[in-house]
Protein backbone atom coordinates (compact mmCIF):
# COMPACT_ATOMS: atom_id res chain seq x y z
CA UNK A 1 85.51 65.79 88.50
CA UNK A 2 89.42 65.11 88.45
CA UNK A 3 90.33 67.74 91.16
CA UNK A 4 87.72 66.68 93.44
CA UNK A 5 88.58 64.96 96.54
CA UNK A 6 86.63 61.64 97.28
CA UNK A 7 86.71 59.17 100.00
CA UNK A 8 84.31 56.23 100.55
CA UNK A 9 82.35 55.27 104.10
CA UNK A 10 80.31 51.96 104.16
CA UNK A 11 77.91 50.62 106.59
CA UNK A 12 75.76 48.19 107.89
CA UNK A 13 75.44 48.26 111.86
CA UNK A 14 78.92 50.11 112.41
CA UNK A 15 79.85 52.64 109.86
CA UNK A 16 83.52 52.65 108.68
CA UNK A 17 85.64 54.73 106.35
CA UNK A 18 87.17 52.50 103.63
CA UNK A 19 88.83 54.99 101.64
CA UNK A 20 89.61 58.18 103.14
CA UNK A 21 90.01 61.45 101.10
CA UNK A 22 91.87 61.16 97.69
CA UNK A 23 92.80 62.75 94.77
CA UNK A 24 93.22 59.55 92.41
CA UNK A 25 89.52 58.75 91.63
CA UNK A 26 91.25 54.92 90.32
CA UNK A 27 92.23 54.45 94.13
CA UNK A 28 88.58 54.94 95.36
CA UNK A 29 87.54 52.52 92.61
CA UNK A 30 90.05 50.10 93.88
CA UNK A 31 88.47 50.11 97.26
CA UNK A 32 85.00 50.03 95.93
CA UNK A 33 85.94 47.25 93.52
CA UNK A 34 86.98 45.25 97.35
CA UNK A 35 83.62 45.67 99.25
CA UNK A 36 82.62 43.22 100.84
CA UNK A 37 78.66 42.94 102.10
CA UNK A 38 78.58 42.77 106.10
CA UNK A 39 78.47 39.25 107.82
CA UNK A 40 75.15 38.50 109.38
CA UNK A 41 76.37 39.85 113.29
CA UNK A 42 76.88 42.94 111.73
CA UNK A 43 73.54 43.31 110.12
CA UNK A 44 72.01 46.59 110.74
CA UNK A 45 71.65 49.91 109.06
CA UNK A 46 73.28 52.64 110.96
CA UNK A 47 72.74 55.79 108.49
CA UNK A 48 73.13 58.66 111.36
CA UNK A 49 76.47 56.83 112.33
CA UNK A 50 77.65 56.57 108.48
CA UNK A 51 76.49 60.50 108.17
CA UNK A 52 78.11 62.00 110.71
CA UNK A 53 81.36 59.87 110.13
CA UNK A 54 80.98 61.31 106.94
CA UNK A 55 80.92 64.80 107.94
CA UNK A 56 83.72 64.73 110.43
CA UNK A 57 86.13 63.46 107.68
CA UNK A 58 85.11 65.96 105.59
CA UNK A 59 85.75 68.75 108.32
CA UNK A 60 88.79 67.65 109.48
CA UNK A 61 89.49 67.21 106.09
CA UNK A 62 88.68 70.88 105.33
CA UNK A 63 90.60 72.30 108.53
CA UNK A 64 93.72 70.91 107.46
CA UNK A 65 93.85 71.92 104.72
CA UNK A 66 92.81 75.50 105.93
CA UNK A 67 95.75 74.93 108.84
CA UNK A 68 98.20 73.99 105.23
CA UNK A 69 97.19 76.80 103.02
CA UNK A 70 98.02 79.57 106.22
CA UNK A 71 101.39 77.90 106.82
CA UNK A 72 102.40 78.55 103.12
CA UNK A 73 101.04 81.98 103.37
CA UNK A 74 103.12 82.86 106.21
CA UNK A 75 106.17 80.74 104.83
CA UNK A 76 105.72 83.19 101.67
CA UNK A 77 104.31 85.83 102.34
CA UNK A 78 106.67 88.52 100.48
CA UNK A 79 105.75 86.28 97.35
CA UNK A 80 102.26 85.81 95.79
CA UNK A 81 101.95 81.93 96.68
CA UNK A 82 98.40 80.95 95.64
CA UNK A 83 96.66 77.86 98.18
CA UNK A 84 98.10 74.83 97.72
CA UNK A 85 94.37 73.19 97.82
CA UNK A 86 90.76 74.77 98.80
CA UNK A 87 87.57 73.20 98.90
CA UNK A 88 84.97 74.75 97.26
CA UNK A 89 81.83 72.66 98.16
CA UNK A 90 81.46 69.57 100.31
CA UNK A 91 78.70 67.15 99.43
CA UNK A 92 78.03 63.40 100.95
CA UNK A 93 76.59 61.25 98.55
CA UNK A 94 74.68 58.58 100.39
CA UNK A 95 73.47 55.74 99.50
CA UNK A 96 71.41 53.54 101.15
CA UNK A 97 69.13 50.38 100.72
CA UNK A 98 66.90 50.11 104.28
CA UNK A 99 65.92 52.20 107.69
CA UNK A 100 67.89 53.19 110.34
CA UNK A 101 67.79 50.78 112.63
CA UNK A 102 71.35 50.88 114.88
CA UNK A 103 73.76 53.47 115.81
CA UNK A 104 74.73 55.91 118.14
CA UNK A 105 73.52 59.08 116.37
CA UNK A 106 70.32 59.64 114.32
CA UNK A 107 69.94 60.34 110.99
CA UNK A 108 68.41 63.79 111.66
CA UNK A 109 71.27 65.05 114.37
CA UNK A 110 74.06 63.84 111.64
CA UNK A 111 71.92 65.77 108.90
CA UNK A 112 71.77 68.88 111.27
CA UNK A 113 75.45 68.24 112.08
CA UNK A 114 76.33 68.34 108.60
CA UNK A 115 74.17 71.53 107.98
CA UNK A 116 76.20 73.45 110.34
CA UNK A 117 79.55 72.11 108.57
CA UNK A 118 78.16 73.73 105.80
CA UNK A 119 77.73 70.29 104.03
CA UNK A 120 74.81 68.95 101.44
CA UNK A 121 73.73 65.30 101.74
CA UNK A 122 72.69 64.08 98.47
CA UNK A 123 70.64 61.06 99.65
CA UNK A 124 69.57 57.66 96.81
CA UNK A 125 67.18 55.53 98.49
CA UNK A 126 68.27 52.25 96.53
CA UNK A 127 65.14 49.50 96.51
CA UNK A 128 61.94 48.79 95.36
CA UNK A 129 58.71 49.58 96.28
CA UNK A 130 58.68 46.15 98.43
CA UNK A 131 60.98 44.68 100.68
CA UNK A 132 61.46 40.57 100.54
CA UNK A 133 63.14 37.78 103.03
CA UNK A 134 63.75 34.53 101.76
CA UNK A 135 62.57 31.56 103.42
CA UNK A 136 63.43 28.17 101.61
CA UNK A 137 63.59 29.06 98.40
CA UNK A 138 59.90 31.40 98.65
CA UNK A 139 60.19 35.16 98.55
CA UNK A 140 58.07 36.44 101.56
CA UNK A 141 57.10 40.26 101.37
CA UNK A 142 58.21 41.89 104.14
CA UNK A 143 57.55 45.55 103.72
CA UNK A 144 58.94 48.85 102.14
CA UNK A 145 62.35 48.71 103.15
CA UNK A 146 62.95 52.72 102.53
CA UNK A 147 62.15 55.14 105.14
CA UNK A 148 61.53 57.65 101.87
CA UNK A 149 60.42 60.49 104.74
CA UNK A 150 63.38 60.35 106.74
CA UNK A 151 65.43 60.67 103.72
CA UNK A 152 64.13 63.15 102.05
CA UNK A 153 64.21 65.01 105.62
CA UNK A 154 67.83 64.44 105.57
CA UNK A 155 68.58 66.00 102.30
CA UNK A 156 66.42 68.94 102.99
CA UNK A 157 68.01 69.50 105.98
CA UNK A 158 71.26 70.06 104.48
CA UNK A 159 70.09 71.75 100.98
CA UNK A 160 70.44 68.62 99.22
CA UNK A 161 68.09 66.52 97.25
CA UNK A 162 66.35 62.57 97.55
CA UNK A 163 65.90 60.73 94.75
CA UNK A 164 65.19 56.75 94.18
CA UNK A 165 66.48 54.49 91.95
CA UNK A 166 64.65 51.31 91.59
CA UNK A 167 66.99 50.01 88.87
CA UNK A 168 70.94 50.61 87.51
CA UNK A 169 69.68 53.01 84.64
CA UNK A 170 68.29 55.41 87.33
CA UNK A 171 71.21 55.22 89.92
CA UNK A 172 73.43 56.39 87.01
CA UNK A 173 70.76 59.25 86.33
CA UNK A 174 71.02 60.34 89.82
């Protein structure tokens, strides 16, 4: 939605923000569009670090802007000066293809974190039903490569939903 503010953290075994809170959806793109996937020594999945990195920009996001909108209250306050900007909701979308496996906070304590920030985690689980490696040229099953529980605990936690897309036509669904 145009006045929605978005910003983008990625992760593999450290979690990082690479865009932080915008206006201009086309600058988020931009950053998206630059991605890169993680070198091998930083292989890892750290979702509770990604989570609550997540969170805390979105309430110290929210906090200055509360700080903001009471300075131009008191600056005007013999004239009817609406908020410059309020947040209405705060959602994390997050996306992930694997299991925790890294980090210095779980998944659960970021979800509950986020809960008390009054923030929904709307959680894709992005993979098939089986997990491969690659080993000279043969694909090698190697598992499920979701932890579907734990992510579908996260989004409960937080009044949020889990859903899985297996394909590009059921990301954009969800």
């Amino acid at each position: 939605r145009s006045g929605d503010l978005l910003g983008m953290v990625v992760f593999a075994r450290y979690a990082d923000t690479l865009c932080p809170l915008v206006h201009g959806h086309e600058v988020l793109i931009g950053f998206l569009e630059e991605t890169e996937l993680a070198e091998r020594n930083e292989d890892g999945t750290a979702i509770g670090d990604a989570l609550a990195l997540a969170a805390a920009r979105l309430q110290t996001a929210e906090k200055h802007i509360m700080e903001n909108n009471a300075r131009l209250a008191n600056e005007n306050a013999d004239a009817d000066v609406e908020p410059d900007f309020t947040i209405k909701s705060k959602v994390i979308v997050l996306l992930t293809d694997g299991i925790n496996n890294t980090g210095e906070h779980t998944p659960l304590e970021a979800a509950k974190l986020a809960k008390e920030w009054g923030i929904k985690v709307y959680v894709i689980g992005i993979g098939g039903e089986q997990a491969y490696a690659t080993m000279g040229g043969f694909r090698i099953p190697r598992g499920q490569n979701l932890d579907e529980g734990l992510l579908r605990a996260i989004a409960e936690e937080t009044g949020g939903f889990y859903g899985k897309a297996t394909d590009g036509e059921t990301l954009r669904q969800l």
